[in-house]
Protein backbone atom coordinates (compact mmCIF):
# COMPACT_ATOMS: atom_id res chain seq x y z
CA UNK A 1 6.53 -8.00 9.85
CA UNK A 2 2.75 -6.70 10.05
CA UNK A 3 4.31 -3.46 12.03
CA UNK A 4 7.18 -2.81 10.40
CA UNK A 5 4.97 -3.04 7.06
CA UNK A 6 1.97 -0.57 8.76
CA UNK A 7 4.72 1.73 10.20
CA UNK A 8 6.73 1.66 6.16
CA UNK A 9 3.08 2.55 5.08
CA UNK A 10 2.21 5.45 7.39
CA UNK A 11 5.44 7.44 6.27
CA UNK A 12 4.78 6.78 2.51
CA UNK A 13 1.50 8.10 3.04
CA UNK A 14 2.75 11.05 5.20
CA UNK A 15 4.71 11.73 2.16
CA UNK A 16 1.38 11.94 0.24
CA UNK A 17 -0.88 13.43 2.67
CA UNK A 18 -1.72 16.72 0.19
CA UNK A 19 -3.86 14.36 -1.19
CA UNK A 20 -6.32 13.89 2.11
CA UNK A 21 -8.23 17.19 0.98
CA UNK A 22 -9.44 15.76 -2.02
CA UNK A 23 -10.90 12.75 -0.71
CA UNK A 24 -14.49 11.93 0.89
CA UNK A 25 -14.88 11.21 4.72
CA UNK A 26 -14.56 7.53 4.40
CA UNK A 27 -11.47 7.62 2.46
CA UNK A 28 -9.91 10.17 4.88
CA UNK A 29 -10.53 7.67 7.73
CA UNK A 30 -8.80 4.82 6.10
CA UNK A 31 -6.14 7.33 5.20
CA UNK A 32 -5.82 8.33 8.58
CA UNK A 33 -5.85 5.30 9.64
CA UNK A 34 -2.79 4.13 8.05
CA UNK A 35 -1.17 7.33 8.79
CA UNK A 36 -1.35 6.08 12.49
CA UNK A 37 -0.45 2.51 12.13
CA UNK A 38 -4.29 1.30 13.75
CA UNK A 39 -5.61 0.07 9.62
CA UNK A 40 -7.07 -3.02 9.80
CA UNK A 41 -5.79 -6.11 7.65
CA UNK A 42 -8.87 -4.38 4.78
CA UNK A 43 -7.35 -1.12 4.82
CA UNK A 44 -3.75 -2.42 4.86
CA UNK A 45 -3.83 -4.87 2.20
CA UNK A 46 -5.59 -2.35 -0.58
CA UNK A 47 -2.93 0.71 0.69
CA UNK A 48 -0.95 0.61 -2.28
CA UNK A 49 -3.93 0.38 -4.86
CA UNK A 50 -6.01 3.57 -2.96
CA UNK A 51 -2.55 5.49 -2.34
CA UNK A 52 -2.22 5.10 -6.58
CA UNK A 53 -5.60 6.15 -7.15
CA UNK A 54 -5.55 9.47 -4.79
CA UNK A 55 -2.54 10.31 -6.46
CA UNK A 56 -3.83 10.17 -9.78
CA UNK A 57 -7.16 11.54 -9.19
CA UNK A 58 -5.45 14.89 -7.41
CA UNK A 59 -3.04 15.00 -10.48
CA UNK A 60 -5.16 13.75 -13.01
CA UNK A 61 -2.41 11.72 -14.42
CA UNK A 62 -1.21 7.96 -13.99
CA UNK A 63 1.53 7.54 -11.12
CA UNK A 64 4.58 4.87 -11.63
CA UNK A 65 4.67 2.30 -8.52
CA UNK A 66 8.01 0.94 -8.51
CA UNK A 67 9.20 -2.14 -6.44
CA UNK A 68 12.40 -2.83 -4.73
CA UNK A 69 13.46 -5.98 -3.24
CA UNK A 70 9.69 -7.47 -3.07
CA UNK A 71 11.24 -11.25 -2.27
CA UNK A 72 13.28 -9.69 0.52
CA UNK A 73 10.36 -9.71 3.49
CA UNK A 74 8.98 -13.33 2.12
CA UNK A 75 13.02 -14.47 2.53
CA UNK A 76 13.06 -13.46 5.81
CA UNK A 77 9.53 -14.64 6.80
CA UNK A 78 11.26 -18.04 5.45
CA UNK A 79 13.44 -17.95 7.80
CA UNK A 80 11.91 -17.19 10.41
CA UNK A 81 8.93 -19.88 9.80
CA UNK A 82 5.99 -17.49 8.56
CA UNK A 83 6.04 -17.90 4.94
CA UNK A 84 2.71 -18.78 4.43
CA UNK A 85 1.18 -15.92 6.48
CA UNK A 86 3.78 -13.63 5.21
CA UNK A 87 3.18 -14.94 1.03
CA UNK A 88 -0.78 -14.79 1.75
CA UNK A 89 -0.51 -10.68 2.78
CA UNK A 90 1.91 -10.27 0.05
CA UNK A 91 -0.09 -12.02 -2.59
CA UNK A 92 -3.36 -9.72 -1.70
CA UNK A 93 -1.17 -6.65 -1.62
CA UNK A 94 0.88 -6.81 -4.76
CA UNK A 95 -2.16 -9.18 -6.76
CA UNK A 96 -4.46 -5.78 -5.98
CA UNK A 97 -1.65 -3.24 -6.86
CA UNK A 98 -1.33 -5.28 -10.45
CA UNK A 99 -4.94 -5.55 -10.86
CA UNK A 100 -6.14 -2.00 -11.32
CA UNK A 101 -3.37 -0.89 -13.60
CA UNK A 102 -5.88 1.99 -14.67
CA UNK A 103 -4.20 4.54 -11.66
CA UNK A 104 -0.69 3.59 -12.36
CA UNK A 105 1.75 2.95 -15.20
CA UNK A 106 3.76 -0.55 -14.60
CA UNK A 107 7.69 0.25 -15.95
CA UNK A 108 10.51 -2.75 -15.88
């Protein structure tokens, strides 16, 4: 789950990576690192949240972070007898991705 989540995360990013000149050195490293799938659990979990807030800093305007199918990796970690690892990541990715709605616009 962990890889197929880094490796999901790396080509979002790549989509994205015009914003790597703005940043500082620090933030280019943890963008790089997710970019190459070696992130540690740190840099992984807040991905979503910095990803928001490079885009809006480099277009000085709120992105929209939309959600598909969210229950769809905990179902299968269900399954397959890791739902407590798997809800634990997911909780600490999405929890910080709804927490700093100031870089992104929430739509239904």
């Amino acid at each position: 789950m962990r890889a197929t989540f880094c490796k999901k995360l790396a080509e979002l990013y790549e989509v994205y990576e015009y914003v790597r000149e703005k940043l500082n050195e620090r933030r280019k490293n943890n963008f790089d690192q997710i970019c190459s799938c070696t992130s540690q659990y740190e840099v992984t979990k807040d991905a979503l949240v910095d990803l928001s807030k490079h885009l809006k800093d480099y277009h000085k305007s709120k992105c929209i972070v939309l959600v598909d199918e969210y229950d769809h990796p905990l179902d299968i970690a269900y399954r397959y007898n890791y739902y407590e690892e798997a809800r634990g990541f997911f909780a600490s990715l999405f929890g910080a991705l709804l927490k700093v709605s100031t870089y992104f616009r929430l739509s239904s």
